[in-house]
Protein backbone atom coordinates (compact mmCIF):
# COMPACT_ATOMS: atom_id res chain seq x y z
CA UNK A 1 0.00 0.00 0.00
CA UNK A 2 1.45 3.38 -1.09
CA UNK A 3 0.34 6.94 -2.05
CA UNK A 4 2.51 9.20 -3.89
CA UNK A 5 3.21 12.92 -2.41
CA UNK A 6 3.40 16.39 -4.77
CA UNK A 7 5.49 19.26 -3.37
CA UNK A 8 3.36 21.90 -2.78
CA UNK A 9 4.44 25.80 -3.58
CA UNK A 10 2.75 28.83 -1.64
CA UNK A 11 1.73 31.68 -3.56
CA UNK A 12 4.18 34.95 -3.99
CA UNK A 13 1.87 36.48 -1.13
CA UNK A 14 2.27 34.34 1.51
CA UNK A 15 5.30 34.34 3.92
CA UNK A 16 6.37 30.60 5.49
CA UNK A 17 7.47 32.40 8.42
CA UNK A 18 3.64 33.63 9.08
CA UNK A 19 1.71 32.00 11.77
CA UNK A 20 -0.33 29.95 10.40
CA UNK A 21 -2.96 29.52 12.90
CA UNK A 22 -4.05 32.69 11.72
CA UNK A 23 -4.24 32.29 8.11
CA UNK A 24 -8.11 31.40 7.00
CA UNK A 25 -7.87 28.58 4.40
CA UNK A 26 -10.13 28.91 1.67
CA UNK A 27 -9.97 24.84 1.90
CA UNK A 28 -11.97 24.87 5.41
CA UNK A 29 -15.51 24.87 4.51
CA UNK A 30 -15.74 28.00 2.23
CA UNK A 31 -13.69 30.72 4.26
CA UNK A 32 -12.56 33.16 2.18
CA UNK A 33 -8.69 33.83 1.54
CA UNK A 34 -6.63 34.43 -1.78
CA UNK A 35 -3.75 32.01 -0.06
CA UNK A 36 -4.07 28.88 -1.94
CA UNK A 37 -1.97 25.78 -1.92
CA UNK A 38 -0.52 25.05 -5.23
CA UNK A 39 0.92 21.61 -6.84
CA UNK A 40 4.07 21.45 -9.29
CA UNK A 41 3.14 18.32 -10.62
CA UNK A 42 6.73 17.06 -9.01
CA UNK A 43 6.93 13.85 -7.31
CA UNK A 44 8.63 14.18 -3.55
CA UNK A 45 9.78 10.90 -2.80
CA UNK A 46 12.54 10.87 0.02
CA UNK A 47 12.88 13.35 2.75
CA UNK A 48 15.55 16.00 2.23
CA UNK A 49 18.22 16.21 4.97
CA UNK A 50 21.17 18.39 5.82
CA UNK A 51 23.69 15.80 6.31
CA UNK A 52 26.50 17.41 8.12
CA UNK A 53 25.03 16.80 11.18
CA UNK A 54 24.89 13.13 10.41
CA UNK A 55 28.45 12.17 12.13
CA UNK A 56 27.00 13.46 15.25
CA UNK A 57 24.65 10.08 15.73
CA UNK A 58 27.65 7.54 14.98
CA UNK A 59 26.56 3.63 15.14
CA UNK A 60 22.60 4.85 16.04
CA UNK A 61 20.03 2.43 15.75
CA UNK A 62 17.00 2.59 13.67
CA UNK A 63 14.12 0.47 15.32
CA UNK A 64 12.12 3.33 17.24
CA UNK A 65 12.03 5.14 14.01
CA UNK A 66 11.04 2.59 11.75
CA UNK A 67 8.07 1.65 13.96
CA UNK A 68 7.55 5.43 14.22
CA UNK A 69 7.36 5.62 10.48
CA UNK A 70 5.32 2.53 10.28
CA UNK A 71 2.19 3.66 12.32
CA UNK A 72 2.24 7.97 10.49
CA UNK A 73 1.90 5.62 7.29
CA UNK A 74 5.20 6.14 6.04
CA UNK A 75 5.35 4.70 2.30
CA UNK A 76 5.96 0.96 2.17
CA UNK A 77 8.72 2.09 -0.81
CA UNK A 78 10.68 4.11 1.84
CA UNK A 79 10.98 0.95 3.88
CA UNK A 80 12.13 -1.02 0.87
CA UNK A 81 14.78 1.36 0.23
CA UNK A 82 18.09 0.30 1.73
CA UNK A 83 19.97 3.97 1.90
CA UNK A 84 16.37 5.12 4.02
CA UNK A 85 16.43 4.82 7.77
CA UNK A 86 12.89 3.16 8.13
CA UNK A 87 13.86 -1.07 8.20
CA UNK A 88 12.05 -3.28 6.08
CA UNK A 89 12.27 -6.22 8.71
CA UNK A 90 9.88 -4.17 11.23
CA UNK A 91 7.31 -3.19 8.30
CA UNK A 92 7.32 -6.84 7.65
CA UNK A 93 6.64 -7.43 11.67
CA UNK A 94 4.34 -5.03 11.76
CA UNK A 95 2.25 -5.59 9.17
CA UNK A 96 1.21 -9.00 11.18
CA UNK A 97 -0.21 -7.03 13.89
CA UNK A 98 -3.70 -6.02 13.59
CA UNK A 99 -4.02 -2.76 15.76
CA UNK A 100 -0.30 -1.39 14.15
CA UNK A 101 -2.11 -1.97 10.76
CA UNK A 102 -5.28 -0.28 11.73
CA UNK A 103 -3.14 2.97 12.76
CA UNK A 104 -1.21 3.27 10.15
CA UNK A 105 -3.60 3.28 7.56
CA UNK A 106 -5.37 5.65 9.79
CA UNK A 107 -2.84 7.68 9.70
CA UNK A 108 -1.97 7.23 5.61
CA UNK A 109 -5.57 8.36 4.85
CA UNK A 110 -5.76 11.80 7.70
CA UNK A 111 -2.39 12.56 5.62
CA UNK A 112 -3.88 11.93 2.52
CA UNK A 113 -6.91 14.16 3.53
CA UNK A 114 -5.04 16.61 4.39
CA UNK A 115 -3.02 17.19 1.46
CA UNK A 116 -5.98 16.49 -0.75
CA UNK A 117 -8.35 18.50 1.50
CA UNK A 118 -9.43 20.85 -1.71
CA UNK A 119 -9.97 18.49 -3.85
CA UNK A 120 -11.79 15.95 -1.95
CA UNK A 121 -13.96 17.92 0.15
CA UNK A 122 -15.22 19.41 -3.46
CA UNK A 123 -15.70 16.18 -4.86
CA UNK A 124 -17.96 15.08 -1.44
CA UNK A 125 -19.66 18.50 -1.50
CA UNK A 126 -20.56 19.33 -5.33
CA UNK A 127 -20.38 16.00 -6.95
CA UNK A 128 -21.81 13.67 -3.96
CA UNK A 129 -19.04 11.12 -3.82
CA UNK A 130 -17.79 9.38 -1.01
CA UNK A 131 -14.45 8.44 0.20
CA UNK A 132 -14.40 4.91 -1.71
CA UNK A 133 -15.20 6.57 -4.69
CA UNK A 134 -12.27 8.64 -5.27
CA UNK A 135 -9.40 5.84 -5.91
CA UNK A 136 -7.00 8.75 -7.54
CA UNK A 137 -6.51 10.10 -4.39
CA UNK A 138 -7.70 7.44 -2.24
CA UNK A 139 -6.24 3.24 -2.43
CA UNK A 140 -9.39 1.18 -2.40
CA UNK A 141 -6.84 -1.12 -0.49
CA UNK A 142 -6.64 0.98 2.64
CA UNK A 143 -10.57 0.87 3.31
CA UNK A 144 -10.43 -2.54 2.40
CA UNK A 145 -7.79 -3.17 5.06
CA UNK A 146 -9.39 -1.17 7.37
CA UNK A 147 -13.00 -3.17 6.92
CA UNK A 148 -11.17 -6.29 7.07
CA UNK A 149 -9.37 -5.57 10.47
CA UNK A 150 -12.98 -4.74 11.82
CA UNK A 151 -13.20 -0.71 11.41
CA UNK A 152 -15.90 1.04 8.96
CA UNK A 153 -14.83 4.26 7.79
CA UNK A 154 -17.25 4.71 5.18
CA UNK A 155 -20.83 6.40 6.09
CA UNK A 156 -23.74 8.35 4.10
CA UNK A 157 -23.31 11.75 3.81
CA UNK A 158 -20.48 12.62 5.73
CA UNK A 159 -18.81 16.04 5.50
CA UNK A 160 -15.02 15.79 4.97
CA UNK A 161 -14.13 17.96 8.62
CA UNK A 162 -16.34 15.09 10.15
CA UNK A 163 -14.30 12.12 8.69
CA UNK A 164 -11.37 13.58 10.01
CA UNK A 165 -12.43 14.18 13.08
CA UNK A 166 -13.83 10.42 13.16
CA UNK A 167 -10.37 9.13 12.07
CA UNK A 168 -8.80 11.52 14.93
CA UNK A 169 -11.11 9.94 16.97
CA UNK A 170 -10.12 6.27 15.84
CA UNK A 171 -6.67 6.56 15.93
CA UNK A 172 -6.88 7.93 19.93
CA UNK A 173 -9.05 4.42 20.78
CA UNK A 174 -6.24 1.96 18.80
CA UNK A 175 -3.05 3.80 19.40
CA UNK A 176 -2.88 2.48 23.07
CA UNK A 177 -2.82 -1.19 21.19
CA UNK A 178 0.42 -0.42 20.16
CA UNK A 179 2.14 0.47 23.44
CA UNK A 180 3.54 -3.40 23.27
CA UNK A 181 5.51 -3.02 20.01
CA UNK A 182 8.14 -0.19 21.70
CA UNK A 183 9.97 -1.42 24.46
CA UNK A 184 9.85 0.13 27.94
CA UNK A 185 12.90 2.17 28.33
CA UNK A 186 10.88 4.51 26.18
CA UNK A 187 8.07 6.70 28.03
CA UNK A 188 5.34 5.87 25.85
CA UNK A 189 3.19 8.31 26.37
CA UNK A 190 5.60 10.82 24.44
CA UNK A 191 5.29 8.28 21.39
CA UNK A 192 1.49 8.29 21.78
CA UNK A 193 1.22 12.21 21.35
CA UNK A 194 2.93 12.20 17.94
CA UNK A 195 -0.30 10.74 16.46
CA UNK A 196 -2.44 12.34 18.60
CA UNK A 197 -4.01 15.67 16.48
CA UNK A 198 -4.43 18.37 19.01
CA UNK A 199 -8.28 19.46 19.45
CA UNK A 200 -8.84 17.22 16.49
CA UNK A 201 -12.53 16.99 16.83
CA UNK A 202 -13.02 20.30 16.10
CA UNK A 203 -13.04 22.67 13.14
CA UNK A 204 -10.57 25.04 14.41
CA UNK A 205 -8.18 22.29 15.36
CA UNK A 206 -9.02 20.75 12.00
CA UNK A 207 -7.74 24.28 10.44
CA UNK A 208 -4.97 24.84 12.99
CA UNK A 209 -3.31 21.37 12.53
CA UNK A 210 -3.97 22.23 8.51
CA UNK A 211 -2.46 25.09 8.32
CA UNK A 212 0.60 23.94 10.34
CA UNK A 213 1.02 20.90 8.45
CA UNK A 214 0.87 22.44 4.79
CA UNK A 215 2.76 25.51 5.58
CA UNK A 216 5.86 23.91 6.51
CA UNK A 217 4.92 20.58 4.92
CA UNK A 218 8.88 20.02 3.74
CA UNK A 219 9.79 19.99 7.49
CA UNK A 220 7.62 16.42 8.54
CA UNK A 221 9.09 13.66 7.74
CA UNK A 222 8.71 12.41 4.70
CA UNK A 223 6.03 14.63 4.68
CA UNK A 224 3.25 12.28 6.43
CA UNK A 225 1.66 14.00 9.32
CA UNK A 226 2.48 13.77 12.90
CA UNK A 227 1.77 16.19 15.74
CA UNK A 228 5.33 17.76 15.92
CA UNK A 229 6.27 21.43 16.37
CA UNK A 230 8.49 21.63 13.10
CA UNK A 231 11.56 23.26 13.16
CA UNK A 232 14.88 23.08 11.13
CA UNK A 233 16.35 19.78 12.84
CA UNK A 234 15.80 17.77 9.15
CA UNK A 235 14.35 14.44 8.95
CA UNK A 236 13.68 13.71 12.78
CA UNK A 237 13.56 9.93 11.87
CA UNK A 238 16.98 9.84 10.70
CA UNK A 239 17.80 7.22 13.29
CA UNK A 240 16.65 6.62 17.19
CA UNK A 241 19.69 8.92 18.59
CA UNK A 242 18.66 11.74 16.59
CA UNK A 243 14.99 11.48 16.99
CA UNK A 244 14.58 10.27 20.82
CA UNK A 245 16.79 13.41 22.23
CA UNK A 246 14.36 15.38 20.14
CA UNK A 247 11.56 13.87 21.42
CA UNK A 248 12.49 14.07 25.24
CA UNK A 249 13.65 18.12 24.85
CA UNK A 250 9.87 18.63 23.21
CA UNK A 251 8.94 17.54 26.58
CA UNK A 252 11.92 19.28 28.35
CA UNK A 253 13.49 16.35 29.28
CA UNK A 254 17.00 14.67 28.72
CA UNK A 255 17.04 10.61 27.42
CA UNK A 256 19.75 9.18 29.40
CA UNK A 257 19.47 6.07 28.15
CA UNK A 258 22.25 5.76 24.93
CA UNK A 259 23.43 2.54 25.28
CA UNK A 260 19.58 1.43 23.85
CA UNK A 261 20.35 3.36 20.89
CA UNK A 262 24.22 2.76 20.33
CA UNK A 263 25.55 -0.35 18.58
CA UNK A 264 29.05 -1.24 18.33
CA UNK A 265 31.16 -0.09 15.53
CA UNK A 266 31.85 -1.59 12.15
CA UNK A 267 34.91 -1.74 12.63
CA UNK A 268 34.82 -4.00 15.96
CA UNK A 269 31.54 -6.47 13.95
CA UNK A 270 33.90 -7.05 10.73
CA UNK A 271 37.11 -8.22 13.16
CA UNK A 272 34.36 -10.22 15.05
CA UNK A 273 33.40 -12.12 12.03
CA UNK A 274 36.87 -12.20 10.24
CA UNK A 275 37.47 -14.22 13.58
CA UNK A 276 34.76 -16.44 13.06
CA UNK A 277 35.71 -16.84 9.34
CA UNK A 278 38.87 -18.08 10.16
CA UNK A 279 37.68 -20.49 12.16
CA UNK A 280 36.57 -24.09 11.79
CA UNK A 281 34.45 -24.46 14.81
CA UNK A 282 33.63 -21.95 17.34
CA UNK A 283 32.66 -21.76 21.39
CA UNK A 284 32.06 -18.90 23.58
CA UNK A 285 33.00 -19.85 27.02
CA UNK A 286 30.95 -17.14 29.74
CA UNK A 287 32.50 -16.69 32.90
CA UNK A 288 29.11 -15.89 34.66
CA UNK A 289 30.68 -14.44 38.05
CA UNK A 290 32.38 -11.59 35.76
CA UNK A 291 29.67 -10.53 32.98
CA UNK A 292 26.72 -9.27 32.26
CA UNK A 293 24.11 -11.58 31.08
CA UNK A 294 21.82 -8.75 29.22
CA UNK A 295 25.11 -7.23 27.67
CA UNK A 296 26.14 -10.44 26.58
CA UNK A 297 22.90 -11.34 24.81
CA UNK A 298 23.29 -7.71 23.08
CA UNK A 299 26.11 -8.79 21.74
CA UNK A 300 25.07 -11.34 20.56
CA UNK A 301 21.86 -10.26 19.10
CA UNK A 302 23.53 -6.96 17.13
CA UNK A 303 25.63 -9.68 15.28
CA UNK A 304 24.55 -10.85 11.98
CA UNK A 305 23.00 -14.06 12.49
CA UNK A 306 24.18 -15.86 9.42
CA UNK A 307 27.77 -14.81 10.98
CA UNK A 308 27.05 -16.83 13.72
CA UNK A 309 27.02 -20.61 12.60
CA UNK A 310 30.37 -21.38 13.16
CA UNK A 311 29.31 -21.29 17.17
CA UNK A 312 28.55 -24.87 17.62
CA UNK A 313 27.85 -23.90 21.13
CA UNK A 314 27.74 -21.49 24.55
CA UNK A 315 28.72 -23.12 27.75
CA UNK A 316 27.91 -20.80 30.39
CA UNK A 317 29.85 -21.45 33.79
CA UNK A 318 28.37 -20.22 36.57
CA UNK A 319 27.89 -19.40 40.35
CA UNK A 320 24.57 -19.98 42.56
CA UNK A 321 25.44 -16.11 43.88
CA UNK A 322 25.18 -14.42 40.05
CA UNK A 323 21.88 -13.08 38.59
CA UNK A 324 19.19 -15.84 37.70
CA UNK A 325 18.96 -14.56 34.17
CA UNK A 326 21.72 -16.66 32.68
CA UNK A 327 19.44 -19.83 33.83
CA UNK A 328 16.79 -18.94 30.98
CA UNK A 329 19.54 -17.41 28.37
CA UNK A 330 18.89 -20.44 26.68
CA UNK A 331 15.30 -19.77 25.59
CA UNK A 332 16.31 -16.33 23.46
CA UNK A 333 19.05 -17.89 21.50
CA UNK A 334 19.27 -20.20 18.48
CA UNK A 335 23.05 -21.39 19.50
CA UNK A 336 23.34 -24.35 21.78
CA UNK A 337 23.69 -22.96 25.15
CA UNK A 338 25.41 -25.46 28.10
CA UNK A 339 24.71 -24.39 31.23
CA UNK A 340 27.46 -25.46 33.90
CA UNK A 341 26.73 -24.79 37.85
CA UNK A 342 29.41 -25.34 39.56
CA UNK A 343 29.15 -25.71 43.36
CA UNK A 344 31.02 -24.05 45.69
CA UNK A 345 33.18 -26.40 48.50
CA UNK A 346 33.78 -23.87 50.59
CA UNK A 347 30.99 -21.31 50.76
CA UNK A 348 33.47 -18.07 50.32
CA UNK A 349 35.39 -19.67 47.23
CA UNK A 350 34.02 -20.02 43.98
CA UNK A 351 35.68 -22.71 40.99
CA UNK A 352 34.32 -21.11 38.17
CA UNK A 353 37.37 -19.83 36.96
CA UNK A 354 39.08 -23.43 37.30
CA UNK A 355 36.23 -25.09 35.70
CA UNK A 356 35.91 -22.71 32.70
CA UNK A 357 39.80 -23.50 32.01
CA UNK A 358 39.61 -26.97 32.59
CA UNK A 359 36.51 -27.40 30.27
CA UNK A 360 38.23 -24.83 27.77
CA UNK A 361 40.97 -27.38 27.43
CA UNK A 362 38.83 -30.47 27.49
CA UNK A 363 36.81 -28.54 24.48
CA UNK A 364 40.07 -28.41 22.35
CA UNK A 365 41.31 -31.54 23.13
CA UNK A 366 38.33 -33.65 23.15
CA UNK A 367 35.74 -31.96 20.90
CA UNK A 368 37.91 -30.17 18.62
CA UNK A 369 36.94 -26.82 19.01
CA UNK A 370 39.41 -24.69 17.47
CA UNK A 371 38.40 -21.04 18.22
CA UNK A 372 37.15 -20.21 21.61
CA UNK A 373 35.72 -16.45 22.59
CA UNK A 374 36.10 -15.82 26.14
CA UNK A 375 33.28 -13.61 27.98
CA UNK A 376 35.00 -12.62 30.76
CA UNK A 377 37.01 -9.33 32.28
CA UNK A 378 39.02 -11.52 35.10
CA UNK A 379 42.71 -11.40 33.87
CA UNK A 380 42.99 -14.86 35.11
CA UNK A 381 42.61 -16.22 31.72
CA UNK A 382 45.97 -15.07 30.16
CA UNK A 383 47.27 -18.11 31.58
CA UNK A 384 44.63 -20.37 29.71
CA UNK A 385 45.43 -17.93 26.40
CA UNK A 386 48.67 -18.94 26.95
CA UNK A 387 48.37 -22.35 27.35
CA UNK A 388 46.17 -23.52 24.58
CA UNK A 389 48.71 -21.97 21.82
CA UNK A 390 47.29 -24.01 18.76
CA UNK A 391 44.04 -22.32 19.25
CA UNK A 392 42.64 -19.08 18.56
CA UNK A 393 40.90 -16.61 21.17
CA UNK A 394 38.88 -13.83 20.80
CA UNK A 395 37.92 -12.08 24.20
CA UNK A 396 34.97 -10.35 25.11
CA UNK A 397 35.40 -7.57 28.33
CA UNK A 398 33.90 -4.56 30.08
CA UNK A 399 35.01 -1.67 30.52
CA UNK A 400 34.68 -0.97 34.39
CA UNK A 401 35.86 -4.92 35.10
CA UNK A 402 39.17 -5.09 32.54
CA UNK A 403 41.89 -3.83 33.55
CA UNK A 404 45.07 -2.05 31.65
CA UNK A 405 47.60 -5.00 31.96
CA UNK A 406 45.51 -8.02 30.73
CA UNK A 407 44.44 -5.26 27.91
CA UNK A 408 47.82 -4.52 26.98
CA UNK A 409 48.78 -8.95 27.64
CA UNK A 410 45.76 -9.48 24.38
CA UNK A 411 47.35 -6.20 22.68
CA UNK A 412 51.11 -7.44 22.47
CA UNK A 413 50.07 -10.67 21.20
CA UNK A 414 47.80 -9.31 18.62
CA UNK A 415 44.55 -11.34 20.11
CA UNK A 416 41.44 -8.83 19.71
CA UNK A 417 39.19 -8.15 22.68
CA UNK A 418 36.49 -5.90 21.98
CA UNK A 419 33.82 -4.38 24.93
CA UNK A 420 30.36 -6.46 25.43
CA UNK A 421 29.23 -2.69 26.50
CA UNK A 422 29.68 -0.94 23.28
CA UNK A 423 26.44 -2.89 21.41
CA UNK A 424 23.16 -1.51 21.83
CA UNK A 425 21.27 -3.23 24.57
CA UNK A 426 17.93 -2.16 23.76
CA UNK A 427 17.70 -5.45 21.84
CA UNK A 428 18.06 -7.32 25.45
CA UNK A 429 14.80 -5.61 26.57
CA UNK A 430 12.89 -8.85 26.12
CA UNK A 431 15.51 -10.94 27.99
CA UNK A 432 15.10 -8.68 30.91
CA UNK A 433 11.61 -8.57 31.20
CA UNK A 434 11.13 -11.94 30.62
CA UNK A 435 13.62 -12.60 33.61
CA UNK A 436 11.61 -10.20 36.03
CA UNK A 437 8.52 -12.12 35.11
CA UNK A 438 10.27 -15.55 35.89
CA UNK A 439 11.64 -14.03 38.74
CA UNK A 440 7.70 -12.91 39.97
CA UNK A 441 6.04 -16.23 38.94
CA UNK A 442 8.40 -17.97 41.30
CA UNK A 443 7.63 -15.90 43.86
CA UNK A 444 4.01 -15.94 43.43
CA UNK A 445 4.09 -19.33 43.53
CA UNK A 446 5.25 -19.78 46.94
CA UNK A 447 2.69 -17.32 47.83
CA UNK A 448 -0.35 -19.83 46.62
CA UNK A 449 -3.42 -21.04 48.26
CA UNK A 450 -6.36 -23.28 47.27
CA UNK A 451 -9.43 -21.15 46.21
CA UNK A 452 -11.64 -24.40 47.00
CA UNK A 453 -10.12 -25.70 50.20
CA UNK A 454 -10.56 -21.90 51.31
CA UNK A 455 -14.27 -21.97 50.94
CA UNK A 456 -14.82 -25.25 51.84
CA UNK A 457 -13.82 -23.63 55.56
CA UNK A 458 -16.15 -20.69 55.02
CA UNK A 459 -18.41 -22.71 54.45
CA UNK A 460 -18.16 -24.30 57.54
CA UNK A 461 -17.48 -21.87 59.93
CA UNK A 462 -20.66 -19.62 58.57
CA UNK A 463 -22.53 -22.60 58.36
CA UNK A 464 -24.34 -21.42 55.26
CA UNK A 465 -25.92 -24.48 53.70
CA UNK A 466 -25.40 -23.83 49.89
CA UNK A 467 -26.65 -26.57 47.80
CA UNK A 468 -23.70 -27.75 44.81
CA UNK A 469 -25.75 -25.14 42.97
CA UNK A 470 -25.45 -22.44 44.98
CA UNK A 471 -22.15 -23.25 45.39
CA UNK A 472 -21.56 -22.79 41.25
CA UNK A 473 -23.23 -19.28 41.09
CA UNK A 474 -21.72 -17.84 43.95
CA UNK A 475 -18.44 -18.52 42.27
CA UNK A 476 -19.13 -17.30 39.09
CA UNK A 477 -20.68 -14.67 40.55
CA UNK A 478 -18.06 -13.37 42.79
CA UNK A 479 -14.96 -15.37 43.40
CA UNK A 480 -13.71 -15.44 39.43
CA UNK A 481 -15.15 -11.33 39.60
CA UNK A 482 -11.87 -11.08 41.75
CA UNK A 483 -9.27 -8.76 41.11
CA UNK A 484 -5.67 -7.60 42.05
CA UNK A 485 -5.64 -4.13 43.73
CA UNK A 486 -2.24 -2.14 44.08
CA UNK A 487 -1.96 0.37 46.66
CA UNK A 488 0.91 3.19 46.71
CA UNK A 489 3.16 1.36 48.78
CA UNK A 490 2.86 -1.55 46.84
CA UNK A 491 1.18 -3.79 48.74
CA UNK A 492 -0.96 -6.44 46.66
CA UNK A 493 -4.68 -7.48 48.17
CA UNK A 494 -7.38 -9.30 46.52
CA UNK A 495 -10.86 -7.24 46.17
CA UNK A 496 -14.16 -9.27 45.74
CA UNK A 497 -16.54 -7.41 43.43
């Protein structure tokens, strides 16, 4: 589904720098004006940028903006483009879910509207067609999508200012479906506002919003509408750096949360996989007492998957003291993952470090592993390097755990390390959450009773004689009505109905 835009020119008469919420449109139901919007018959296809700013968002991510650009209806051919920000890989996610379908064809026919307002409100008003009936402005295949997913735009005699204030009105109710496809790091309701029109269900914030959105129509990106106070920052969906510090100063607030937005550098992927090129079979061996397990699975997830078969497997050694995450690792990746507890002998020692070296060994020897990448910042391991001299190691650290002389030990002989906290980790936001929730469920569960053995003994002690009957109703009827209540302090009661 696409529609194609037309550059618009203002007449001589009219200055860009005029505010615009003062300008009566001649478009808006009749007003008078002599400011008209013109068409140059030109197609505008990408979104024009000033690109020296462009080195000042180095290795940014672009998933918050292509799911942005997804729901304003961004063309599907800006997607498909390779040199555009907006991913094709999240349209094609997208597209499967219903309520990210319904708002973005919202969203492509209020932009459509709006730059068509002239012509289509005089085709409604002096030829009585509807919106179905005017496919040269209008795909038939975004009402059909939007009657298939359950939503009838179409009515009888319906003034153009009232469909767009319906549509307003639509995309308000099914943008809070979408809250699940942005993670949570980002405050959602800034996202929400972008699609919200302000007073959009009335005429003057019909006109208002108009007149904004045509006088400085070069300034949205890629000219769709959103509710954004334009300015001269270029395409704001250039990539999630870029357009996430925008978005917090509109609401006078600094993001502080980079390392969601940041991926490693070429530079560091390309020796990563020439590694893993030279090899003939790969493992990563995780010291679990001395990493991270959500900057590990970054890492892992901001490499190129295809890159990534010569890992025949991830043996995880670990401590009962380190975080419970690493025990459900396994579920998120497509590489074998061993998991290795080691217990402790004496409570205030841990082995892991002898067990990772001995199993390293036992790995080269035994199951011909040639290549081994070592997740760990502990220093230790030189002497393992070192002993192993037939193989090949590639070593994964941290910056606030690795210190300067094992650094300079990998430097002088030439064995690249890179840092597991320079990829982006807002692709470990599912790992983290699903980890809480584990982490809740097994809590909850100790906290469990019998609903049935409970009102047996009610039962009892009021001595209310409830046939098996009554029994069945007054459980519909109230016990599965229960619900959760939350109080400020967090506490956590049941409420009957």
């Amino acid at each position: 589904m696409e529609f194609h835009y037309e550059p618009l020119k203002w007449e001589e008469n009219i200055s860009l720098e005029q505010d615009q919420s003062e300008v009566d449109q001649t478009d808006y139901q009749g007003e008078s004006s002599s400011e008209t919007v013109e068409e140059t018959g030109e197609e505008m296809s990408e979104q024009s940028e000033d690109t020296s700013n462009y080195d000042n968002y180095p290795n940014s991510t672009c998933d918050i903006v292509s799911r942005v650009a997804y729901l304003a209806g961004v063309p599907k051919r800006i997607f498909e483009n390779e040199h555009e920000p907006p991913q094709w890989e999240i349209y094609e996610e997208l597209e499967t879910e219903k309520e990210a379908r319904i708002v973005r064809n919202l969203c492509t026919l209020r932009t459509i509207l709006e730059r068509k307002y002239r012509e289509i409100n005089q085709a409604i008003q002096y030829e009585l067609k509807n919106l179905d009936r005017l496919p040269e402005y209008i795909s038939k295949e975004i009402i059909d999508q939007l009657r298939n997913d359950g939503l009838e735009i179409i009515k009888a005699n319906r003034p153009l200012n009232q469909y767009l204030m319906d549509i307003n009105q639509y995309i308000q109710e099914h943008i809070s479906y979408c809250q699940g496809i942005f993670p949570i790091w980002i405050e959602w309701q800034y996202i929400k506002e972008l699609f919200i029109m302000p007073d959009g269900k009335t005429d003057r914030g019909l006109k208002k919003a108009w007149a904004n959105y045509m006088g400085h129509i070069s300034q949205y990106p890629y000219q769709v509408y959103i509710n954004w106070r334009t300015g001269e920052e270029g395409n704001i969906l250039y990539n999630d750096q870029k357009f996430i510090k925008l978005l917090y100063q509109r609401h006078n607030q600094v993001f502080h949360g980079y390392s969601y937005v940041i991926d490693a550098g070429n530079l560091t992927k390309e020796e990563v996989y020439k590694f893993l090129d030279q090899s003939e079979r790969t493992a990563i061996v995780v010291d679990c007492e001395n990493s991270d397990p959500y900057k590990f699975y970054a890492t892992l997830m901001n490499l190129e998957p295809d890159k990534l078969d010569k890992i025949k497997k991830i043996i995880l050694y670990n401590d009962v003291h380190t975080e419970s995450t690493w025990s459900i690792l396994h579920q998120h990746l497509r590489i074998p993952v061993e998991h290795e507890m080691i217990p402790r002998i004496k409570e205030n020692k841990s082995l892991v470090d002898i067990r990772l070296t001995a199993g390293t060994c036992q790995e080269f020897y035994e199951n011909h592993i040639d290549s081994f990448i070592i997740v760990s910042s502990d220093s230790d391991y030189w002497a393992l390097i070192t002993s192993l001299p037939k193989a090949h190691f590639l070593v994964m650290v941290e910056y606030s755990k690795c210190g300067g002389d094992l650094k300079r030990a990998l430097k002088e002989n030439h064995i690249f390390y890179c840092y597991i906290d320079d990829f982006c980790t807002g692709k470990a936001a599912s790992l983290k959450t699903d980890a809480i929730l584990c982490e809740v469920k097994d809590y909850l569960e100790t906290k469990s009773f019998n609903i049935y053995s409970l009102l047996e003994q009610v039962y009892m002690r009021t001595a209310a004689n409830f046939s098996d009957s009554e029994k069945e109703q007054f459980f519909t009827r109230y016990i599965k009505r229960m619900s959760l209540r939350i109080d400020k302090e967090g506490n956590v009661t049941l409420q009957l109905p």
